[in-house]
Structures are given as C-alpha cells and as structure tokens.
C-alpha atoms as a PDB file:
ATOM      1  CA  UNK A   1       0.000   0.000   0.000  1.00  0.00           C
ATOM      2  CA  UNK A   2       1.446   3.162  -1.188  1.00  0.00           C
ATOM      3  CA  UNK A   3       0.693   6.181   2.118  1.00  0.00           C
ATOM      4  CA  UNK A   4       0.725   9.796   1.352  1.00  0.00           C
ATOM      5  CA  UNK A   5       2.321  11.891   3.667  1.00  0.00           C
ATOM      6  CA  UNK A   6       0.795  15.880   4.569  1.00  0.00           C
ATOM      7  CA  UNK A   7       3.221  19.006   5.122  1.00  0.00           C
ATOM      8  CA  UNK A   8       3.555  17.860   8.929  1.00  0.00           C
ATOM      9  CA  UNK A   9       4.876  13.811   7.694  1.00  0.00           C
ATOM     10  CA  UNK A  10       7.367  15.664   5.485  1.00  0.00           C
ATOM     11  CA  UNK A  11       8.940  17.732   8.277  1.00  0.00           C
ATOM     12  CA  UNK A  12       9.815  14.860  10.080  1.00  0.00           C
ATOM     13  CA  UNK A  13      11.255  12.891   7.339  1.00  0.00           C
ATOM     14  CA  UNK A  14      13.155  16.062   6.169  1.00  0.00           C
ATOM     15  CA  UNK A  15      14.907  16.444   9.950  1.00  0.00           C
ATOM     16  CA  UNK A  16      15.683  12.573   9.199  1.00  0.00           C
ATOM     17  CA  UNK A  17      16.969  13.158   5.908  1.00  0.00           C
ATOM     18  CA  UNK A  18      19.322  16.170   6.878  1.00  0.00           C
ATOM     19  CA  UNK A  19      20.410  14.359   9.712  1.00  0.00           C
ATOM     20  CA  UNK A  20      21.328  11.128   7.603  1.00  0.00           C
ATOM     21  CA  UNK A  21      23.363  13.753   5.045  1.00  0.00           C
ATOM     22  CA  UNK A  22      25.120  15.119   8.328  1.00  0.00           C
ATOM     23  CA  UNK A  23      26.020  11.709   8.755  1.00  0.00           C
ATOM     24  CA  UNK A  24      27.191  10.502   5.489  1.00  0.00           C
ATOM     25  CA  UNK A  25      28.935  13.754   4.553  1.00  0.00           C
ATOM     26  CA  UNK A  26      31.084  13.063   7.756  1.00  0.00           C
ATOM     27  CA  UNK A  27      31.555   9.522   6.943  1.00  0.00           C
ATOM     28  CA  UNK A  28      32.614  10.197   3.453  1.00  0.00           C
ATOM     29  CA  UNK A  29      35.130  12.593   4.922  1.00  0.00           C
ATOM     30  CA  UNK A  30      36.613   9.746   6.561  1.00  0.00           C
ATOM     31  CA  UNK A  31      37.098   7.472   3.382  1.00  0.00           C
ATOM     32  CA  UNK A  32      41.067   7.148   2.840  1.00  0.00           C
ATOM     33  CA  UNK A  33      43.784   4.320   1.641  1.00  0.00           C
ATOM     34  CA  UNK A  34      44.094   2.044   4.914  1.00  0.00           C
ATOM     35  CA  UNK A  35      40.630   2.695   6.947  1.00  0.00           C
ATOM     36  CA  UNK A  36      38.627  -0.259   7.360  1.00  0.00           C
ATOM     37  CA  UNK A  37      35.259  -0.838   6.489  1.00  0.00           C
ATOM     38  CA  UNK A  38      33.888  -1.711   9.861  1.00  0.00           C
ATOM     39  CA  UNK A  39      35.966   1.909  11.222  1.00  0.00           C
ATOM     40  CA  UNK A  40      33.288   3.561   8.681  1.00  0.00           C
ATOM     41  CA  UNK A  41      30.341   1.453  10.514  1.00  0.00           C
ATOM     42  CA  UNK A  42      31.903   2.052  13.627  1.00  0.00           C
ATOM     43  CA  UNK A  43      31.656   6.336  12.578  1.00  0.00           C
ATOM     44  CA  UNK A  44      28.288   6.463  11.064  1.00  0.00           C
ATOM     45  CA  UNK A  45      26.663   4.225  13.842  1.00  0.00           C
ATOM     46  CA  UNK A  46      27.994   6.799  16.259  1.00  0.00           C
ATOM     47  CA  UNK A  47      26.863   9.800  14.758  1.00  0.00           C
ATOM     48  CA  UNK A  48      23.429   8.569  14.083  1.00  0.00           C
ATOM     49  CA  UNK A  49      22.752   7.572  17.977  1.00  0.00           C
ATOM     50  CA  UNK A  50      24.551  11.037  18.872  1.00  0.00           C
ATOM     51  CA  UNK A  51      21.820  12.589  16.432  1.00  0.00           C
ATOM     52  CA  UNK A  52      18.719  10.906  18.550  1.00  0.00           C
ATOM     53  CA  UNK A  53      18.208   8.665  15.896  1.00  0.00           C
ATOM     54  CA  UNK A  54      18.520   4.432  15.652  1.00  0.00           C
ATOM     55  CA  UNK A  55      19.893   2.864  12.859  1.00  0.00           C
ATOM     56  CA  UNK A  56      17.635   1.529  10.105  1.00  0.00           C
ATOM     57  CA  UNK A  57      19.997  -1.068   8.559  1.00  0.00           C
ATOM     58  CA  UNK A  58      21.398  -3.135  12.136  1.00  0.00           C
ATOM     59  CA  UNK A  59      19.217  -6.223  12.303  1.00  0.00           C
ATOM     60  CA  UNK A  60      16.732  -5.500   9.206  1.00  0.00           C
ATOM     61  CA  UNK A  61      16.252  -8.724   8.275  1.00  0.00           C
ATOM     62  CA  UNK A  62      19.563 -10.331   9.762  1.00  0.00           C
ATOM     63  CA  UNK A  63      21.471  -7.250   8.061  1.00  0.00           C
ATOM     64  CA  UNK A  64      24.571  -7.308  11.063  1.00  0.00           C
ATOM     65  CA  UNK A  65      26.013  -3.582  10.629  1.00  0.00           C
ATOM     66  CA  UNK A  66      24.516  -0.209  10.118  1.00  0.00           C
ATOM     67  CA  UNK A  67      26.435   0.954   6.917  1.00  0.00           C
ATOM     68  CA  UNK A  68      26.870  -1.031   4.127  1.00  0.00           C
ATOM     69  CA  UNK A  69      29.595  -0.948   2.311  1.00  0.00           C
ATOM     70  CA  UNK A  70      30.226  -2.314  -1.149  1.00  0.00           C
ATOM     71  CA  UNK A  71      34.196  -2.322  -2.406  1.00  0.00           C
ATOM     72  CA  UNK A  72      34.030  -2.312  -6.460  1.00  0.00           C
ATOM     73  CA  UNK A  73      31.893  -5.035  -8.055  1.00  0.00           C
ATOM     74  CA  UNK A  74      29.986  -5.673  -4.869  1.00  0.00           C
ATOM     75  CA  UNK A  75      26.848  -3.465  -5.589  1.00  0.00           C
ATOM     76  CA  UNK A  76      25.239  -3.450  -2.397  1.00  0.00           C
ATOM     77  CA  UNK A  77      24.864  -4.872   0.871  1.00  0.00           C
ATOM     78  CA  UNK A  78      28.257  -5.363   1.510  1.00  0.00           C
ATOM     79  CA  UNK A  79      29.160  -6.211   5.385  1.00  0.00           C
ATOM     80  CA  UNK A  80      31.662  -4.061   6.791  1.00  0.00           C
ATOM     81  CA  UNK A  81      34.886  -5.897   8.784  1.00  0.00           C
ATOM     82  CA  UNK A  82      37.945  -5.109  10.689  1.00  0.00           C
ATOM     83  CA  UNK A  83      39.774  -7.312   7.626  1.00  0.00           C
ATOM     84  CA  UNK A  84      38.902  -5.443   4.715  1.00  0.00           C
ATOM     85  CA  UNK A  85      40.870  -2.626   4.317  1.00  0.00           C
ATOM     86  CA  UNK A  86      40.090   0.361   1.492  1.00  0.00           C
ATOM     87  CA  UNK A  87      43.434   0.427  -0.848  1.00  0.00           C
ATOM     88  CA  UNK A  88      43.697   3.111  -3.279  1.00  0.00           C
ATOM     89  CA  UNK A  89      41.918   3.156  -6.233  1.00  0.00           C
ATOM     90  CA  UNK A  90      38.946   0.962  -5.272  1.00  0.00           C
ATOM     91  CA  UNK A  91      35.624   2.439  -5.559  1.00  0.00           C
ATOM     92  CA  UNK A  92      33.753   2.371  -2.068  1.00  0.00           C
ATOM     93  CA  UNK A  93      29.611   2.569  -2.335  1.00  0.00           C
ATOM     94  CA  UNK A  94      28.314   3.385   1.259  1.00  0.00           C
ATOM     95  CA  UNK A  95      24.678   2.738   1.947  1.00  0.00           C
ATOM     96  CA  UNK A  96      22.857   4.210   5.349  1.00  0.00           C
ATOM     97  CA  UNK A  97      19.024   4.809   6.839  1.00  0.00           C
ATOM     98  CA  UNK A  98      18.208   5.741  10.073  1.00  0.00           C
ATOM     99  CA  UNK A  99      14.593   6.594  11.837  1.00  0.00           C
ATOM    100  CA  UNK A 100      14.650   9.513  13.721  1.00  0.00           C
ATOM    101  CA  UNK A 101      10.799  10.063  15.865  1.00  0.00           C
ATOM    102  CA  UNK A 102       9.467   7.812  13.909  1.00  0.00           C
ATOM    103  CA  UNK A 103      10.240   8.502  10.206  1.00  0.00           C
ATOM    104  CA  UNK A 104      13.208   7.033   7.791  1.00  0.00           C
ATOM    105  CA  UNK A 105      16.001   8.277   5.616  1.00  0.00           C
ATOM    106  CA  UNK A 106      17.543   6.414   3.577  1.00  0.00           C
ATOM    107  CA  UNK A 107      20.803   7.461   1.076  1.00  0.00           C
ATOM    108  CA  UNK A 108      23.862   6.525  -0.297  1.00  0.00           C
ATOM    109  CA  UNK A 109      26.575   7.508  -2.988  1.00  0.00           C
ATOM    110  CA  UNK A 110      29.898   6.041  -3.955  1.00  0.00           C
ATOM    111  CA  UNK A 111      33.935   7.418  -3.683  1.00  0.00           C
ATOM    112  CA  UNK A 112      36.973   6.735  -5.333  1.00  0.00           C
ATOM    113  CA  UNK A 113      39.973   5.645  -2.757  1.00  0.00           C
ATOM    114  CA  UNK A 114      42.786   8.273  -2.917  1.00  0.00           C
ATOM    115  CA  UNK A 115      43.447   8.524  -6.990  1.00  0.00           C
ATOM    116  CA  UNK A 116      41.353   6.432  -9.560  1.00  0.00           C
ATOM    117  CA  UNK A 117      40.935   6.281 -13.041  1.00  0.00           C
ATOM    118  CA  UNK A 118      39.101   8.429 -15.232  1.00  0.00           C
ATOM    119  CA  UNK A 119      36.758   6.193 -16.555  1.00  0.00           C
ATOM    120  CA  UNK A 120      35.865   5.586 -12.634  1.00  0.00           C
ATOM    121  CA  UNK A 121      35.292   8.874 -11.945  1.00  0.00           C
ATOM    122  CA  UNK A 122      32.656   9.032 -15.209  1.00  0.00           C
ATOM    123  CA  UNK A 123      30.959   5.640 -13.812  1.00  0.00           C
ATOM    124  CA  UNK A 124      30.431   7.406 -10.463  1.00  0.00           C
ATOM    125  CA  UNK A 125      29.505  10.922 -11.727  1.00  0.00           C
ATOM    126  CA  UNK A 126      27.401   9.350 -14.281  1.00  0.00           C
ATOM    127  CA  UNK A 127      25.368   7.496 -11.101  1.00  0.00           C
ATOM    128  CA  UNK A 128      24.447  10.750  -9.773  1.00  0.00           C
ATOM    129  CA  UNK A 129      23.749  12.108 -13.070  1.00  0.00           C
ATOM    130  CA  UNK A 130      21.000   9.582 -13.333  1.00  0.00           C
ATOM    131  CA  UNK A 131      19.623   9.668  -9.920  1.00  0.00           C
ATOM    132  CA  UNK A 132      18.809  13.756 -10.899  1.00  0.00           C
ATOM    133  CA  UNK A 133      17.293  13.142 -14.469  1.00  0.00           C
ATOM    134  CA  UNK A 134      15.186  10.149 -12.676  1.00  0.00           C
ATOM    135  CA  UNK A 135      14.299  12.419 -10.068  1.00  0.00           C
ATOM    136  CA  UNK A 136      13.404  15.284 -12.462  1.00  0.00           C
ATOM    137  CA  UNK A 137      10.439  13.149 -13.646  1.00  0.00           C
ATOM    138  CA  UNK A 138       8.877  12.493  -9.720  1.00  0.00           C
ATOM    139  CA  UNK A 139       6.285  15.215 -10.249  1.00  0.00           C
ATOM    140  CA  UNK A 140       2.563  14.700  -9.316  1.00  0.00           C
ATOM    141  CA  UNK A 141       0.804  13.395 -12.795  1.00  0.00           C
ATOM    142  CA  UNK A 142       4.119  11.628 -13.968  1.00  0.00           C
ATOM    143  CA  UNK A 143       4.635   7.675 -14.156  1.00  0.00           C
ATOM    144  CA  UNK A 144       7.183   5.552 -12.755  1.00  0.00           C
ATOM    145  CA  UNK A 145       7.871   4.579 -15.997  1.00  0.00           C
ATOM    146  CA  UNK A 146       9.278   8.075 -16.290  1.00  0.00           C
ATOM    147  CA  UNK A 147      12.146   7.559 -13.767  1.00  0.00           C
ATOM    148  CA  UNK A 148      13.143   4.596 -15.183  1.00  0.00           C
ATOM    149  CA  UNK A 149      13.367   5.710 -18.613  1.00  0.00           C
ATOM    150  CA  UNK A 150      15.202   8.905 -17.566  1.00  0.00           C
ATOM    151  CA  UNK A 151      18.178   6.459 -15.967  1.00  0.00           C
ATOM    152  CA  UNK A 152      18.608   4.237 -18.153  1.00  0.00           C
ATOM    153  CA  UNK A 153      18.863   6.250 -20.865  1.00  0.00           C
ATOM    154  CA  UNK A 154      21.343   8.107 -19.432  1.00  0.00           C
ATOM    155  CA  UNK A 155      23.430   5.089 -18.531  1.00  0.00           C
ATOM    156  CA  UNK A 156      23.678   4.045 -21.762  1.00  0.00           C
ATOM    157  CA  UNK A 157      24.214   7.097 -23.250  1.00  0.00           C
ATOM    158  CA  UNK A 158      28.191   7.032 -21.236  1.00  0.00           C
ATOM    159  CA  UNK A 159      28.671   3.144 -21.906  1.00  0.00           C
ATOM    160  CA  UNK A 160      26.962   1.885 -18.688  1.00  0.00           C
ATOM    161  CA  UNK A 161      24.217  -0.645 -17.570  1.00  0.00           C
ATOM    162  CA  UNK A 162      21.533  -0.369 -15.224  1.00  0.00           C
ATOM    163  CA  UNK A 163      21.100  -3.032 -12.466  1.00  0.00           C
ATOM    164  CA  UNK A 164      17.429  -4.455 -13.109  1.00  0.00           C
ATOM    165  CA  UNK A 165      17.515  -7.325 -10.068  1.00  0.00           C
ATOM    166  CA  UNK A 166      17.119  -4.595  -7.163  1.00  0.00           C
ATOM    167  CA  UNK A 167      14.818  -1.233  -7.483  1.00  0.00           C
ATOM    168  CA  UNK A 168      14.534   1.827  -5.462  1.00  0.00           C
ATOM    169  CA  UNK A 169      11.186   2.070  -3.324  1.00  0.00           C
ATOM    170  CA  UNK A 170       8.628   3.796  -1.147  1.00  0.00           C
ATOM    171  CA  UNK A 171       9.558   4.971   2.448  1.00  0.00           C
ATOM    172  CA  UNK A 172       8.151   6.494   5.358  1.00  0.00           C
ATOM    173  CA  UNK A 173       7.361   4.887   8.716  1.00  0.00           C
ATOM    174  CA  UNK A 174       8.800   2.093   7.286  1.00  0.00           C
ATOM    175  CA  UNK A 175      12.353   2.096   5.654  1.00  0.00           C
ATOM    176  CA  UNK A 176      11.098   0.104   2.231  1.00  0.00           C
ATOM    177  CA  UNK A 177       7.045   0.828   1.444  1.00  0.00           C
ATOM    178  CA  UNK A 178       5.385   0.426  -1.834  1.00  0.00           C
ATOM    179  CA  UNK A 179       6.309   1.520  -4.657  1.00  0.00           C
ATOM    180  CA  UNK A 180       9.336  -0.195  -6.140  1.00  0.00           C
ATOM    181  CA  UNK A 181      11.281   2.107  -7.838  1.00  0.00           C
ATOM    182  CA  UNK A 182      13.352   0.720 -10.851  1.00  0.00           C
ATOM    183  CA  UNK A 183      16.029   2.011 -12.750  1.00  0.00           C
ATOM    184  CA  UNK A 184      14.440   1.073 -16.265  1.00  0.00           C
ATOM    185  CA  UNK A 185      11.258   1.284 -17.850  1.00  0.00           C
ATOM    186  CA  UNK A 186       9.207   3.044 -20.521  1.00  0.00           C
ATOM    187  CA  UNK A 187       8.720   6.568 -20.560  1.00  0.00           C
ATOM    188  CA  UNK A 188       4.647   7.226 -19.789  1.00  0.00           C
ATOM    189  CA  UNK A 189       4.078   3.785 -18.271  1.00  0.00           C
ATOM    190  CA  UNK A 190       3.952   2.890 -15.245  1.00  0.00           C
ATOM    191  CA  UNK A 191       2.048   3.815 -11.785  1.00  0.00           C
ATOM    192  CA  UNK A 192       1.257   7.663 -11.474  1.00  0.00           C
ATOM    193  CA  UNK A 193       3.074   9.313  -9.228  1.00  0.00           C
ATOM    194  CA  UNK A 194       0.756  11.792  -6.709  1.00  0.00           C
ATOM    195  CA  UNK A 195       1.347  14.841  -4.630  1.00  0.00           C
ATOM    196  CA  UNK A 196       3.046  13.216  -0.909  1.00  0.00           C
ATOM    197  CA  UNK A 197       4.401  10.194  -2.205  1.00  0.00           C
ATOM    198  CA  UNK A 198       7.897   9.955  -0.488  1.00  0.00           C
ATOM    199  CA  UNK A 199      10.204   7.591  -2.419  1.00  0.00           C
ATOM    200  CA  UNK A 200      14.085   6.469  -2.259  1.00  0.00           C
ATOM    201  CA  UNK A 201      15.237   6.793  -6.106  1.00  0.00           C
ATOM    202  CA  UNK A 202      18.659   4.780  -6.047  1.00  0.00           C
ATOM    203  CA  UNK A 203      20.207   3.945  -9.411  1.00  0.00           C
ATOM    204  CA  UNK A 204      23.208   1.453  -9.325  1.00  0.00           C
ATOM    205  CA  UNK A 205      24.756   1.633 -12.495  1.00  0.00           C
ATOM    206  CA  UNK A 206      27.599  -1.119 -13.388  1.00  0.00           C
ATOM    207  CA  UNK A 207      30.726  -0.684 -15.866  1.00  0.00           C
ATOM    208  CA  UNK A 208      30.016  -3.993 -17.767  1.00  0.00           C
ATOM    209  CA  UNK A 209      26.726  -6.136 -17.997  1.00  0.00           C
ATOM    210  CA  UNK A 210      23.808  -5.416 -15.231  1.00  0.00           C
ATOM    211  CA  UNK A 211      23.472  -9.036 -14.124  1.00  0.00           C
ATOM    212  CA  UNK A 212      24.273  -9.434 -10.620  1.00  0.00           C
ATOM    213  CA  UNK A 213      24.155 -12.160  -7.941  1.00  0.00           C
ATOM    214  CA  UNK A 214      24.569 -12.636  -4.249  1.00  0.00           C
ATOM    215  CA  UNK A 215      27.268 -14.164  -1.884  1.00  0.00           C
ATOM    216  CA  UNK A 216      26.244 -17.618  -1.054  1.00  0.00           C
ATOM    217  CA  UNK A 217      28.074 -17.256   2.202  1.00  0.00           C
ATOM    218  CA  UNK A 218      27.350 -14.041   3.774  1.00  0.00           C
ATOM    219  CA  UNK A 219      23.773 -14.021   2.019  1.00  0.00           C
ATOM    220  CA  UNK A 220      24.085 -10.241   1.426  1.00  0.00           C
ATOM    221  CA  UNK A 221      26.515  -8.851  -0.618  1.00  0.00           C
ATOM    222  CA  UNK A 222      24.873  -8.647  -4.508  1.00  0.00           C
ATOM    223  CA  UNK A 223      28.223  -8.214  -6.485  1.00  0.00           C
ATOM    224  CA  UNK A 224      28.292  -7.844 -10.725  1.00  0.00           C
ATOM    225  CA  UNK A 225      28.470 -11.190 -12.552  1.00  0.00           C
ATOM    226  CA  UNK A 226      31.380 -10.390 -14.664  1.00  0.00           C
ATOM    227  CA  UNK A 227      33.224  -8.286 -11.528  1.00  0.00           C
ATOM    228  CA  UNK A 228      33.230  -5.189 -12.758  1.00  0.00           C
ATOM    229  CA  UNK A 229      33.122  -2.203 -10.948  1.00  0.00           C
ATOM    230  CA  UNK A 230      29.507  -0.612  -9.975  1.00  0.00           C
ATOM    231  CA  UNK A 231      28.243   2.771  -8.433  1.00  0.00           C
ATOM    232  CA  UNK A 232      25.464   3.421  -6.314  1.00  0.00           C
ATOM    233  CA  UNK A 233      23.353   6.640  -5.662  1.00  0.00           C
ATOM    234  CA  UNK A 234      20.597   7.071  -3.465  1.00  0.00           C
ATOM    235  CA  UNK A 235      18.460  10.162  -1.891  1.00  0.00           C
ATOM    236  CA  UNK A 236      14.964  10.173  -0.552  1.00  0.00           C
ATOM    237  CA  UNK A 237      12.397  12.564  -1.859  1.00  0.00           C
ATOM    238  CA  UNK A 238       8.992  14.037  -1.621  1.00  0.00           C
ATOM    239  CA  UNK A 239       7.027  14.409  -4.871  1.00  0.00           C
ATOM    240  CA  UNK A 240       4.789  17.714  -5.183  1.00  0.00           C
ATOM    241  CA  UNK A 241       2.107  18.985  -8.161  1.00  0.00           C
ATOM    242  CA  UNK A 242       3.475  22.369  -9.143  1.00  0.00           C
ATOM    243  CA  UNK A 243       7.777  21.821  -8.328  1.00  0.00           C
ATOM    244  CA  UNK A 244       9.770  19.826  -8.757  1.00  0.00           C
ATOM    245  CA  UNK A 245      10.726  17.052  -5.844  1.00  0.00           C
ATOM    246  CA  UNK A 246      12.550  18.237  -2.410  1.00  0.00           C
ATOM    247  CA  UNK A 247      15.790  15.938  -1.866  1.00  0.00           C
ATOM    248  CA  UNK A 248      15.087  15.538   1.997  1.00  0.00           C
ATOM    249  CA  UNK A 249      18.604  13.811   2.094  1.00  0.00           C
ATOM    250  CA  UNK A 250      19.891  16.741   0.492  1.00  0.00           C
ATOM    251  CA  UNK A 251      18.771  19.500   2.722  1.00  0.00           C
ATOM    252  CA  UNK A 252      19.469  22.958   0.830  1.00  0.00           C
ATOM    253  CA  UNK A 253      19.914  21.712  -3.429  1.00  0.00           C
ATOM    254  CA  UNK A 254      17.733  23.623  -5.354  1.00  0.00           C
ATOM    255  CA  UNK A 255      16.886  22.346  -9.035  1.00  0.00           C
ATOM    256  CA  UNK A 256      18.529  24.302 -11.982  1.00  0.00           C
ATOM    257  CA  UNK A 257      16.971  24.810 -15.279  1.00  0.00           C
ATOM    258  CA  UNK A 258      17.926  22.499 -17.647  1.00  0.00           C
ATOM    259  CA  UNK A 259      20.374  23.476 -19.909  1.00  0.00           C
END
C-alpha cells in the first residue's frame, strides 16, 4: 500500500533526511587508503545515535552492521569488517538509513579511494547524473515509468548498464514501502506518481553487464556477474504537483533549469 504523507509527515522525514546527510557527509570525509570498512560502521553508527536517531539497517532482516559498504563489483549490501581494508583506487559505495521520531532516511553515494581512473570517476559521476534526471520526472501526474526511462537512458548514453535485479522504493514509517522504484522502464508507463508520495530513487549503475548475484556465504553482498566495478546513488524525496521534488537527504539543493 502506497501512504501519502501531509506538510507535517514531510517535516519529520526532512529532519531525518538532513540528519542522515550530516552523517554521510562526515563519513565520506573519513574514506582514505588504509581505513577499514567496519571503522566507517563504527563512525556512522555513532553519529546517528549522537543525532537521537537508531539505525535503520542493524538487524533488518539479519542485516549485522549499520552501513553497508560495497568495495568495487559488490553493488550493495556489503558487510563491513575489521579485515577489509580500502586500498587506493577501489571504488567504495556506502549505503545508510536511520529513523529519527518515527520517520526514515535512507541514502547513499559512492567514492573513489585516494586517486582512480578516469573512466571511474565518469561511472560514479554518471550514477548521480541519473539519480537527478530520474528524479526530475517524480512530479505529481508523472509515471514511474518516467524515472526509469530517464536512468537508463542516461546510462547508456556514457557506456553503462543499469542493475534491473534490485529497485529503489517507497519509504516512510517504514524504511522500504510500496512503490518499487526501478532504474528502467518506458517513458509514460507505469504507476502515477501523486502529490506526498515519499520515495528512495537509487540507481546502481555497473561498468560492464547489469546481471548481478549474491554471496552464497554471507547471504548479502549482490556483487556484478562479470566483476566489474559498480556505483550506487541514493536520496529520498517528496514528490509535489506544481515543483519539482525536495531531496530531503539533500537538505538545501535547489533544481537548476535544464540546460
């Protein structure tokens, strides 16, 4: 069931969502040659409880950390560990919610590790790229379809794929609510967005072919089939009739024209 959320909702999921930025911008800070992964968990679980908040991720569904955090051709839902160490030139994608009174946030981007190459740099600027021209379609009267279409065309406009396996989605009270948001589809098609639907668009866009699978050991980490690298990008928004959609994980962006 897909909820609508008044003026009053949104404020609270907008003090969640500029909290959770807080939280990431300060993690990403922290993202050098030698760090390990569970010394980012360690950080972000820290400054969510310091924020009043609990952490979405730690025991959703097993889930044992409250960042994930996915080293090159793991997608998403990698485990952080004292073991796994971030050497230069990997990509790092780091995924984090937290509910603060009540109401989720949920976000994520990727980072390069001290220098990479230049055709890393385009997979991971090309992510966010697409997460904006998906979200300039989540206006009241628009389909779903819409979003979709909007990031995957732009993925394969620089060379890239679009996962299909695992979607962005609705959010609220809950961290995932109906709709699921995917990162293909059909311009025009597709469930109508309306005015107070809050939603988590997150493409993850992969170097080589989309077709992913999961760890049979750890049960979580989704890495690319051919291991290639992949890029993740995630903000939660609130769709409106007349504007465009407020980032609530990305307290002060205004839209642009486009160009």
């Amino acid at each position: 069931m897909i909820t609508i959320k008044n003026e009053a909702q949104i404020e609270g999921m907008r003090k969640a969502g500029k909290l959770l930025y807080e939280v990431l911008s300060t993690v990403r800070k922290a993202v050098v040659p030698g760090i390990s992964t569970m010394e980012l968990n360690d950080l972000a679980e820290k400054l969510i409880r310091d924020g009043g908040a609990t952490p979405s991720f730690l025991g959703y569904e097993g889930y044992p950390a409250s960042l994930c955090t996915s080293i090159d051709e793991v997608v998403v839902h990698g485990i952080p560990s004292e073991d796994t160490i971030l050497q230069e030139g990997s990509l790092i994608s780091m995924d984090c919610g937290l509910c603060l009174n009540g109401w989720q946030a949920d976000s994520a981007l990727t980072v390069g590790v001290g220098r990479i190459s230049d055709r890393d740099r385009e997979l991971i600027e090309t992510t966010e790229a697409c997460f904006f021209a998906g979200a300039r379609q989540a206006v009241a009267g628009k389909r779903l379809g819409d979003i979709g279409s909007a990031v995957e065309s732009l993925a394969h406009e620089h060379g890239f794929s679009v996962v299909r396996d695992l979607s962005g989605h609705g959010i609220g009270r809950d961290m995932h609510e109906d709709p699921y948001v995917y990162n293909f589809g059909f311009a025009g098609c597709g469930l109508p967005m309306r005015k107070g639907m809050t939603i988590a668009i997150e493409p993850m866009v992969c170097m080589g072919d989309w077709h992913v699978e999961t760890d049979e050991e750890d049960g979580w980490c989704v890495r690319t089939r051919d291991g290639l690298k992949a890029s993740h990008y995630e903000h939660t928004i609130a769709i409106f009739e007349d504007r465009l959609p407020e980032i609530l994980t990305l307290p002060g962006f205004v839209w642009k024209e486009e160009e």
